[in-house]
C-alpha atoms as a PDB file:
ATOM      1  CA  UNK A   1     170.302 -10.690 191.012  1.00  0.00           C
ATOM      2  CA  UNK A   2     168.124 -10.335 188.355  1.00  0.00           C
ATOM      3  CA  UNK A   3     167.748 -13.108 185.317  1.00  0.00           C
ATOM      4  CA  UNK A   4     165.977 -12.307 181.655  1.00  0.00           C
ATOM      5  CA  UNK A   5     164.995 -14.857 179.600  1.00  0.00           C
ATOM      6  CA  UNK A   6     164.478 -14.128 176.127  1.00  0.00           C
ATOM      7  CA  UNK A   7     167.348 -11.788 176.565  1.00  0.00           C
ATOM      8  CA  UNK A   8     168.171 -11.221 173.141  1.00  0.00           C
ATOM      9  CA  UNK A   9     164.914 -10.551 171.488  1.00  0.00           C
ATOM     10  CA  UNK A  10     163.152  -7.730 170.376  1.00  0.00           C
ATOM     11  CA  UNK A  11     162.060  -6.730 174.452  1.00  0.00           C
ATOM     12  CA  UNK A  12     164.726  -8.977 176.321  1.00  0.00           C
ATOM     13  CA  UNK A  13     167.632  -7.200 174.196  1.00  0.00           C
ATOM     14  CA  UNK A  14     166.846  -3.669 175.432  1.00  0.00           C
ATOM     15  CA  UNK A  15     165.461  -4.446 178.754  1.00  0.00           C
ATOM     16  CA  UNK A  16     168.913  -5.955 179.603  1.00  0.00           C
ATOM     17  CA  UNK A  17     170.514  -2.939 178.602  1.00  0.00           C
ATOM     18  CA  UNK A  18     168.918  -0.898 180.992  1.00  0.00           C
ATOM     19  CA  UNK A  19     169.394  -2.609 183.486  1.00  0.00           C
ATOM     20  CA  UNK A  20     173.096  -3.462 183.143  1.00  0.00           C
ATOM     21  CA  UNK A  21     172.769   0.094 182.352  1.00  0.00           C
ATOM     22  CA  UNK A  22     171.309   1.185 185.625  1.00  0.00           C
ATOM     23  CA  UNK A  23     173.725  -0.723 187.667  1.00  0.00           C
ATOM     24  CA  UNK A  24     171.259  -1.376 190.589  1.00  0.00           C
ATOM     25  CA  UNK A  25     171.435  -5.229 190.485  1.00  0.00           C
ATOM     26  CA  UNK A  26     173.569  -8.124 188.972  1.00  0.00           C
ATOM     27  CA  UNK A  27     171.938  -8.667 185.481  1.00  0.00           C
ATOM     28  CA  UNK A  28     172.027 -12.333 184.316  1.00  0.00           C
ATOM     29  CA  UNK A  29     170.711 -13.832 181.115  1.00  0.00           C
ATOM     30  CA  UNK A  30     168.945 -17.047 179.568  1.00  0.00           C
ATOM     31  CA  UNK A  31     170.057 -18.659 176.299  1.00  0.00           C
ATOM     32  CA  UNK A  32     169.976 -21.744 174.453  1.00  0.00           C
ATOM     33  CA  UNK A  33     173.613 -21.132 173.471  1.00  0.00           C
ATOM     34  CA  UNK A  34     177.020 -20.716 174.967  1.00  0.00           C
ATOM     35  CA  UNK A  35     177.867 -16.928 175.273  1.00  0.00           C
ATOM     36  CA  UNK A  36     180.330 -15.308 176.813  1.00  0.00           C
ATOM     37  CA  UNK A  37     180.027 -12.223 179.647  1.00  0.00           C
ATOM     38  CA  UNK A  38     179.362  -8.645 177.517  1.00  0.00           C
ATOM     39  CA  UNK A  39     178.304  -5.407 178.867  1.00  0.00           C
ATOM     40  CA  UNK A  40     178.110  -5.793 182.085  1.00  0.00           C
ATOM     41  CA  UNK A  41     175.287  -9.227 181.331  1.00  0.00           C
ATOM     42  CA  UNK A  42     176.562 -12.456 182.925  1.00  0.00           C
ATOM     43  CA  UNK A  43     174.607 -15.603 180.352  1.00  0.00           C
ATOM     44  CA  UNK A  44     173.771 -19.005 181.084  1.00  0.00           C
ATOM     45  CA  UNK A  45     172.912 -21.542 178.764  1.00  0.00           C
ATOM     46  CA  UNK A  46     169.704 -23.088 179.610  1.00  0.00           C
ATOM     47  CA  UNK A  47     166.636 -24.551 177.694  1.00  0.00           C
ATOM     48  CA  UNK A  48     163.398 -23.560 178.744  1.00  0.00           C
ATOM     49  CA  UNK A  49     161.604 -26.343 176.473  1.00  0.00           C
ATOM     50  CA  UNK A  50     163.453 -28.992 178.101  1.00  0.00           C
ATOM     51  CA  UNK A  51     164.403 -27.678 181.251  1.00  0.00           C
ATOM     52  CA  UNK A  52     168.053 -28.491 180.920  1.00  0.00           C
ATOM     53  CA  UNK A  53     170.339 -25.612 182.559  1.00  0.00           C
ATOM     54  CA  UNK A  54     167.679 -23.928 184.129  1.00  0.00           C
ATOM     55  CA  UNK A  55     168.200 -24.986 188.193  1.00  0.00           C
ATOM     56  CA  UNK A  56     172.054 -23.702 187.740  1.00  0.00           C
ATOM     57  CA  UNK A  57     171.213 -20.718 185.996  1.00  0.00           C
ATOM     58  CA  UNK A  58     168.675 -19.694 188.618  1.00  0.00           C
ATOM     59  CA  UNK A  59     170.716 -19.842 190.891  1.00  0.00           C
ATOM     60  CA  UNK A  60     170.949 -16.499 193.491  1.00  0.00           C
ATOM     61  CA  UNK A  61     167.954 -15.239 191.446  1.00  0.00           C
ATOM     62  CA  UNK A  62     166.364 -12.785 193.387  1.00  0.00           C
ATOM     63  CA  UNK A  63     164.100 -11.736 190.156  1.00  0.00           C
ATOM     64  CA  UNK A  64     163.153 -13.695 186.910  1.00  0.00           C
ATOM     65  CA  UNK A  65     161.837 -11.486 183.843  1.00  0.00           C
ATOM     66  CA  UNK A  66     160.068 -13.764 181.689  1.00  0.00           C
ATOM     67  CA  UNK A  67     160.506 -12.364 177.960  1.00  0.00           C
ATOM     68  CA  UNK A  68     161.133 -15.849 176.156  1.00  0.00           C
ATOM     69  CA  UNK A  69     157.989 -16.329 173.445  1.00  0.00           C
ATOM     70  CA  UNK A  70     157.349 -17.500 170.149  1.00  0.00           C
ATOM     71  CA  UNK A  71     154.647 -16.811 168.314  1.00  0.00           C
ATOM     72  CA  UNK A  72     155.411 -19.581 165.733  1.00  0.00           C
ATOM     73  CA  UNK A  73     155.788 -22.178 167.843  1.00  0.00           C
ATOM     74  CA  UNK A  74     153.372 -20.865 170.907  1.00  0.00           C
ATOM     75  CA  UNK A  75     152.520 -24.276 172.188  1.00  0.00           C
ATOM     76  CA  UNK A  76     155.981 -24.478 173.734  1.00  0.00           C
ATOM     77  CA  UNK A  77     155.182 -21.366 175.642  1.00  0.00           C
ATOM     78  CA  UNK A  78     153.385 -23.111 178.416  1.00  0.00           C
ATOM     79  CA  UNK A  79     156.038 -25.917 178.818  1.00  0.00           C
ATOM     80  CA  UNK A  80     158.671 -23.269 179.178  1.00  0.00           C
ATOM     81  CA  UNK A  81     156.374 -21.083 182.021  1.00  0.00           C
ATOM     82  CA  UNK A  82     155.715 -25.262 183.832  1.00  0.00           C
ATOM     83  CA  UNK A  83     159.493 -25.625 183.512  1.00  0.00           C
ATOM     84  CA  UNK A  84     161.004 -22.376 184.831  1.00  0.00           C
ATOM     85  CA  UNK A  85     158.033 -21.917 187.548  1.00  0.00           C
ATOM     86  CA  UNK A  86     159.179 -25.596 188.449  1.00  0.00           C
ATOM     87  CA  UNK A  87     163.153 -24.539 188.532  1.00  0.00           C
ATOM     88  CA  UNK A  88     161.747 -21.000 190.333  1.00  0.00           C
ATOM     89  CA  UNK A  89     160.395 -22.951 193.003  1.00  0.00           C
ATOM     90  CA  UNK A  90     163.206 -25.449 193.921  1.00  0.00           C
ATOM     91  CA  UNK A  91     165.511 -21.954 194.063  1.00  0.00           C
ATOM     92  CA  UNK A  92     163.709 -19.824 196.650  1.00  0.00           C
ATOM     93  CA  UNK A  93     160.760 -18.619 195.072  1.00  0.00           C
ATOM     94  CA  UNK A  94     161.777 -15.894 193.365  1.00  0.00           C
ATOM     95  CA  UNK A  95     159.836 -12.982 192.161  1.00  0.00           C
ATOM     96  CA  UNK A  96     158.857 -13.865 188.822  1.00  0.00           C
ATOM     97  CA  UNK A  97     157.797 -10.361 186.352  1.00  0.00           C
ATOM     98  CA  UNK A  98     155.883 -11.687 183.056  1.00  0.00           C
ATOM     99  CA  UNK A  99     155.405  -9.736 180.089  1.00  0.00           C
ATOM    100  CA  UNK A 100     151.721 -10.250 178.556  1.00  0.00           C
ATOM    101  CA  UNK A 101     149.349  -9.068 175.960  1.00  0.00           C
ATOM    102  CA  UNK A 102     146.302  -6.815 176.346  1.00  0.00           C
ATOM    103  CA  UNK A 103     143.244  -8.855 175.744  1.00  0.00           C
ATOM    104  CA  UNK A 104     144.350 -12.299 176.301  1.00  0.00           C
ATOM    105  CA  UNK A 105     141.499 -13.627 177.908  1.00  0.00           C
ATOM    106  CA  UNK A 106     139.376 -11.857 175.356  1.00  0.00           C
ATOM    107  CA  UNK A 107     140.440 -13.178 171.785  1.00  0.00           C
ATOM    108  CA  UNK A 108     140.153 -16.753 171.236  1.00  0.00           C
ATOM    109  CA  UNK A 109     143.660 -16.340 168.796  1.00  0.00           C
ATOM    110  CA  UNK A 110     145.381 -19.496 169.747  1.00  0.00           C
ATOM    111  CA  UNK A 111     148.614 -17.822 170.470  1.00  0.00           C
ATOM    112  CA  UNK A 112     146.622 -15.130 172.756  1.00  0.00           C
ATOM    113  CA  UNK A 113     145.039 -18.479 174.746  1.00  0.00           C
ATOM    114  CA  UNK A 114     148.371 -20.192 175.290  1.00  0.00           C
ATOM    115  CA  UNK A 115     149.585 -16.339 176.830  1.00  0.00           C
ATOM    116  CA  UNK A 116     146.501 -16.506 179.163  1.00  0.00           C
ATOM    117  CA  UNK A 117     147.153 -19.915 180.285  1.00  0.00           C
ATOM    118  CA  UNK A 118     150.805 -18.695 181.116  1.00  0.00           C
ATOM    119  CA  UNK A 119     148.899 -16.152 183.026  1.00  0.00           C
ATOM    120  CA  UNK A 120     147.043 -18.278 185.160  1.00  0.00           C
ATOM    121  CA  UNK A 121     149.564 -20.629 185.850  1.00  0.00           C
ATOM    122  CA  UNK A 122     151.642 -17.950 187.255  1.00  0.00           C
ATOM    123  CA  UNK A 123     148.848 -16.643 189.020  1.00  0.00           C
ATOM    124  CA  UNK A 124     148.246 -20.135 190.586  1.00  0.00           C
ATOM    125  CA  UNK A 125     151.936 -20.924 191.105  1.00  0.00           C
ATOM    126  CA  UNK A 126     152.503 -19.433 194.462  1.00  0.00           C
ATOM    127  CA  UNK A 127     155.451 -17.334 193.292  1.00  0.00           C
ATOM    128  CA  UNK A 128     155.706 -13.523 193.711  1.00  0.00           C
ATOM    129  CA  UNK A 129     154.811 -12.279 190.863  1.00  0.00           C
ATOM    130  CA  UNK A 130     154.293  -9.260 188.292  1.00  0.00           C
ATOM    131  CA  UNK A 131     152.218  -9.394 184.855  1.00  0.00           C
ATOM    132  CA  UNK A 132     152.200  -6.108 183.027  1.00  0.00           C
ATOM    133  CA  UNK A 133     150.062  -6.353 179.299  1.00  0.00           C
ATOM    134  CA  UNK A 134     150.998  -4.512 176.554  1.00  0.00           C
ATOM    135  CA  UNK A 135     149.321  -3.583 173.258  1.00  0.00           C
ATOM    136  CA  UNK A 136     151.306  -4.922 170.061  1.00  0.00           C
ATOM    137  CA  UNK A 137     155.027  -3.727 169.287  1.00  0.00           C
ATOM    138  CA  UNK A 138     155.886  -1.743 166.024  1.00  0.00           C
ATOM    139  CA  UNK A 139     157.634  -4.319 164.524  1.00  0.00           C
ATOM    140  CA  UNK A 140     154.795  -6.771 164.100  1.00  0.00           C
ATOM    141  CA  UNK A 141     151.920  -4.173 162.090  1.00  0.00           C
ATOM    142  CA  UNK A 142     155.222  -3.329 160.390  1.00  0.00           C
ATOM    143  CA  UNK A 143     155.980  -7.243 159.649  1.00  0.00           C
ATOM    144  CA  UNK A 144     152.509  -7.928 158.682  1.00  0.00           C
ATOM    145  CA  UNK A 145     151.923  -4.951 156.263  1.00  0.00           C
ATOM    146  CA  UNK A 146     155.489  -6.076 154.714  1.00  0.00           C
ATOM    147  CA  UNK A 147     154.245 -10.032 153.976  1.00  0.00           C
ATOM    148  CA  UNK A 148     150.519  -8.055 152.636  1.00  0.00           C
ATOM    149  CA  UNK A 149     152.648  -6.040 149.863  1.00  0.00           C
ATOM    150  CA  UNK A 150     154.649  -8.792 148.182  1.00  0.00           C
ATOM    151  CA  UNK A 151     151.742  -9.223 145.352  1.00  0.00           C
ATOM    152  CA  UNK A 152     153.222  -6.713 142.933  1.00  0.00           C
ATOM    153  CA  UNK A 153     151.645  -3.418 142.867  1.00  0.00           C
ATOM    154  CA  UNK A 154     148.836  -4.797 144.872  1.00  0.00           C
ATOM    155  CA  UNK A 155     148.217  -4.580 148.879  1.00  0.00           C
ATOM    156  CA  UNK A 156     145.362  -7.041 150.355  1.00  0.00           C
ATOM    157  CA  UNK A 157     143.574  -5.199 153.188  1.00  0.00           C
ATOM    158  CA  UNK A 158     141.895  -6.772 156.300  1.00  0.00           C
ATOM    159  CA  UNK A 159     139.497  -4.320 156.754  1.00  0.00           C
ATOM    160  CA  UNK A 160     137.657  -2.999 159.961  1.00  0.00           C
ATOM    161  CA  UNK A 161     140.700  -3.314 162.390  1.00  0.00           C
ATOM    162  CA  UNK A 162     142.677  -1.187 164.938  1.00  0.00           C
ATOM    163  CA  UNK A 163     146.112  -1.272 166.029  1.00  0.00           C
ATOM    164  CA  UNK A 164     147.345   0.794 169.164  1.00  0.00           C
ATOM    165  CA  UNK A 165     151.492   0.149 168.422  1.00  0.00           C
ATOM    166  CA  UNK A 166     153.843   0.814 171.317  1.00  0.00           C
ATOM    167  CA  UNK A 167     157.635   1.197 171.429  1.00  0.00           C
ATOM    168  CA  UNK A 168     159.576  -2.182 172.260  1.00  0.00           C
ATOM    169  CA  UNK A 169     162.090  -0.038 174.364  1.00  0.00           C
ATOM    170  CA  UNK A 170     159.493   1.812 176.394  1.00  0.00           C
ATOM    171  CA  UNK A 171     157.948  -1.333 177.385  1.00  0.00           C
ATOM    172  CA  UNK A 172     161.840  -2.341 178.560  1.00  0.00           C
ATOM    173  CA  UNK A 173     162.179   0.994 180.548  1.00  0.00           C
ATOM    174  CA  UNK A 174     158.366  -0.010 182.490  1.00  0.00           C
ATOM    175  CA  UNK A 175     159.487  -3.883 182.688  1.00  0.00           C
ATOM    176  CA  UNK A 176     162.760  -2.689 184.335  1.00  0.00           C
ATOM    177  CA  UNK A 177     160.823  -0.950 187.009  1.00  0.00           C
ATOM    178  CA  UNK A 178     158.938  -3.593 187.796  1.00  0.00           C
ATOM    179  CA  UNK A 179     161.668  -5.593 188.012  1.00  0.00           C
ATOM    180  CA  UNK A 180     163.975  -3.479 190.190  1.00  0.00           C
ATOM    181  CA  UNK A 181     160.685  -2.460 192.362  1.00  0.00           C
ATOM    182  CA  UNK A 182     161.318  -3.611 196.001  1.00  0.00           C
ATOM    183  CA  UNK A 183     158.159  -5.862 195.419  1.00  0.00           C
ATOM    184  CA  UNK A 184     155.545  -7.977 193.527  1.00  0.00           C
ATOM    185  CA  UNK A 185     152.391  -6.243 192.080  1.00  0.00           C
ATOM    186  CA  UNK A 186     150.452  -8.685 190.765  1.00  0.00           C
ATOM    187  CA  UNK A 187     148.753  -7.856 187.702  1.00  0.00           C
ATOM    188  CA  UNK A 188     149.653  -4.023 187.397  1.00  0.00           C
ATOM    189  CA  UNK A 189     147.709  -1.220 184.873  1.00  0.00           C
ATOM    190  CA  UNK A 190     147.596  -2.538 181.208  1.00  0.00           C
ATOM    191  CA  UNK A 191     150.333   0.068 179.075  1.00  0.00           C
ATOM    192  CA  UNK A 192     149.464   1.197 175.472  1.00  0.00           C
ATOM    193  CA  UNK A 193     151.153   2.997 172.648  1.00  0.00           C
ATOM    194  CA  UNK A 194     150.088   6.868 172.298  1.00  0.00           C
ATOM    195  CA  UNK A 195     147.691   6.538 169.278  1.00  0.00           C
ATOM    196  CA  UNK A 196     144.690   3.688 168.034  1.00  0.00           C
ATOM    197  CA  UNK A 197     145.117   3.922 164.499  1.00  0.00           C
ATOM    198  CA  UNK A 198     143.183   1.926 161.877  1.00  0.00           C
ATOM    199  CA  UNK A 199     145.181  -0.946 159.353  1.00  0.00           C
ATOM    200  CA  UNK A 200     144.305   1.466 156.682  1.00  0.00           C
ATOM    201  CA  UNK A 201     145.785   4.439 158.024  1.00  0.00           C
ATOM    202  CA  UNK A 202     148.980   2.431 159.013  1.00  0.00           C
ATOM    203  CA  UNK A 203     149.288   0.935 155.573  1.00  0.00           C
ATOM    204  CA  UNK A 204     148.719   4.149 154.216  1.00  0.00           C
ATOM    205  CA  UNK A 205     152.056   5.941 156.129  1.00  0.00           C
ATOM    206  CA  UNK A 206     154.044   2.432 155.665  1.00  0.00           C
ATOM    207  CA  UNK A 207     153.743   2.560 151.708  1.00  0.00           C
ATOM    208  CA  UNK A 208     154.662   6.291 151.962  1.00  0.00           C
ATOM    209  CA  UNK A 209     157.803   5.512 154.218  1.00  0.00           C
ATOM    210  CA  UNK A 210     158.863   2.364 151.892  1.00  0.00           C
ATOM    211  CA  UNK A 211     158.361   4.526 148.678  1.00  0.00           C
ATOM    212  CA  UNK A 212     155.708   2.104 147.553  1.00  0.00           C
ATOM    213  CA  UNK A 213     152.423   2.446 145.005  1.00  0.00           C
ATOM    214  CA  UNK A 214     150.649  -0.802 146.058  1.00  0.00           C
ATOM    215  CA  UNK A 215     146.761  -0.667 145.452  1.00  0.00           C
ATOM    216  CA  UNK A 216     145.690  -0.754 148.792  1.00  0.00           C
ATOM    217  CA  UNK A 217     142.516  -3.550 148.473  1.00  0.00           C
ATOM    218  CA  UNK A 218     140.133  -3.458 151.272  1.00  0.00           C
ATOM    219  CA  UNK A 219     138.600  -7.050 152.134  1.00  0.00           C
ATOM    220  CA  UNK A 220     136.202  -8.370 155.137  1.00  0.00           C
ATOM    221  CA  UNK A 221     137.636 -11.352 157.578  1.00  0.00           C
ATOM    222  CA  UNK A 222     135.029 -13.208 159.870  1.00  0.00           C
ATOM    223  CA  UNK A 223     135.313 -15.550 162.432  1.00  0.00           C
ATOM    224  CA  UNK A 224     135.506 -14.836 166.389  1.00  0.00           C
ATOM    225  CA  UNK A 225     138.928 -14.054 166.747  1.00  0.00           C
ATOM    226  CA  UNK A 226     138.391 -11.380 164.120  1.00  0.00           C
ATOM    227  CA  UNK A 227     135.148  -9.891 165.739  1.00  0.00           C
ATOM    228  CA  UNK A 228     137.006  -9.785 169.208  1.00  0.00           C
ATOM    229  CA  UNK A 229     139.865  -7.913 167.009  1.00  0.00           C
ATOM    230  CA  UNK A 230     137.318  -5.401 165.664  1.00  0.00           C
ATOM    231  CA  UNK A 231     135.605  -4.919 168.800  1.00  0.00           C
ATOM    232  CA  UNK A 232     138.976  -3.586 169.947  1.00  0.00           C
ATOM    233  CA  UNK A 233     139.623  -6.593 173.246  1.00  0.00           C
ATOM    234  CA  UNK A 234     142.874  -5.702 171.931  1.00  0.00           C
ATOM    235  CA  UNK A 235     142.987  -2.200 173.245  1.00  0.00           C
ATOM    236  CA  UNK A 236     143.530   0.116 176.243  1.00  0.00           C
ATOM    237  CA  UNK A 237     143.062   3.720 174.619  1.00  0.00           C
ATOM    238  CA  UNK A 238     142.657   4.703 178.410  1.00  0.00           C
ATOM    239  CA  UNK A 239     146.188   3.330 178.974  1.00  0.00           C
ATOM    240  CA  UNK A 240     148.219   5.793 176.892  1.00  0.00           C
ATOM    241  CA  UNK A 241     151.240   5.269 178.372  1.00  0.00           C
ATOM    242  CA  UNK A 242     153.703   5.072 175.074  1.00  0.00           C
ATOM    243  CA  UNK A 243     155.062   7.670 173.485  1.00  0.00           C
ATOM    244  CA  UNK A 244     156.685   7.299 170.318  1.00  0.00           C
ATOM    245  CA  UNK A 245     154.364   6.893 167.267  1.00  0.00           C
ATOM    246  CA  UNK A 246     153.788   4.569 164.461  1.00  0.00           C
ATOM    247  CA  UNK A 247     155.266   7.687 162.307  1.00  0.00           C
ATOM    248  CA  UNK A 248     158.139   8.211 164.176  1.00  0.00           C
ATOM    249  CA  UNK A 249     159.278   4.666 164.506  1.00  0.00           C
ATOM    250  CA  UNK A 250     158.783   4.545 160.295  1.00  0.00           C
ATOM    251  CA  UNK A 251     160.870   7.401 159.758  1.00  0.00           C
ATOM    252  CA  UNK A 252     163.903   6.034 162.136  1.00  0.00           C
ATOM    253  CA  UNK A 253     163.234   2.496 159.493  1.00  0.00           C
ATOM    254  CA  UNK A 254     163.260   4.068 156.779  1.00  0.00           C
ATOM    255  CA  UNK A 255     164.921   7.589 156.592  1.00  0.00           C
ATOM    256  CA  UNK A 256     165.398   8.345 153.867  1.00  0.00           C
ATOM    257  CA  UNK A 257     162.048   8.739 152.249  1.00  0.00           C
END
């Protein structure tokens, strides 16, 4: 038995399809809210926050894949890892596969810190356990470069950055392994998308695919977390494991430019 949380987000939502889709174990899934049995994915309703639901829904979990995160409200991330590590525990001791971010104990971004804690409290938990780091999805340069062209005609610019974008559903197909694999692996190899681009080069194919004219308008950031952004912690060009590109995943958005 395997159990997702986060099961209907932009990674949980795909990595439940495959495997459902691969019919190798009984898929289960975490959510806040009532739902009903679909596609071969049995749900509980459980709340990682507050802990409620989460002892029955473990229940006969032979594998937890821990997807559930929010960016906006990243504090709660570590009380949901205490919580389900606590629930993991008091059902056997399952294996427990987390899905992380590449340079999280690099970049002092709060939201990157509270990841790393999760991290080490895994680590430190005594559970069996996977953490595979990934570089950013598509959708988020795509969401940020979206909020940076609502000034009319105009596009703001953080300059001197790098983004190395990977496919949500490729990261789903390597997170299934893991979690089907007959074992824990500790921290395994770091996975990146197939291309480091820089912002300027992705804003430049996004206003192309979108049909836009914005003024693209170059400006400096400072601080630590942006120098550990620049200095590319957030990185693995020798991990190239992706394979679809920042273009490709623009034209299936938006194809009809």
């Amino acid at each position: 038995m395997i159990i997702v949380t986060g099961a209907s987000g932009t990674l949980g939502a795909p990595l439940t399809r495959r495997l459902a889709a691969a019919d190798a174990a009984d898929v289960h899934a975490l959510s806040r809210r009532p739902r009903t049995p679909e596609n071969g994915v049995t749900w509980h309703q459980g709340d990682l926050k507050t802990g409620d639901g989460l002892g029955a829904a473990l229940t006969g979990a032979d594998t937890i894949v821990h997807c559930a995160s929010d960016w906006r409200h990243y504090k709660d991330d570590l009380t949901a890892a205490r919580n389900l590590v606590d629930a993991a525990w008091k059902q056997g001791a399952p294996h427990l596969v987390y899905i992380s971010i590449v340079g999280v104990d690099k970049i002092p971004y709060p939201y990157y810190r509270v990841k790393h804690e999760v991290e080490r409290l895994i680590e430190d938990s005594g559970l069996p356990y996977t953490i595979l780091r990934t570089t950013q999805f598509h959708a988020l340069p795509a969401m940020v470069l979206d909020a940076l062209t609502k000034v009319p005609g105009l596009m703001p610019l953080p300059s001197g950055l790098r983004v190395q974008p990977i496919d949500a559903d490729e990261v789903a197909e390597r997170l299934a392994d893991l979690a089907l694999a007959p074992g824990p692996a500790r921290r395994v190899d770091d996975m990146g998308g197939p291309e480091v681009l820089t912002l300027e080069e992705m804003a430049k194919s996004y206003l192309q695919a979108r049909g836009k004219r914005n003024l693209r308008l170059p400006f400096p950031l400072f601080g630590k977390t942006v120098r550990a952004f620049k200095e590319g912690h957030h990185l693995t060009p020798g991990r190239k494991a992706g394979k679809r590109t920042w273009q490709e995943y623009l034209d299936e958005q938006w194809p009809s430019r």
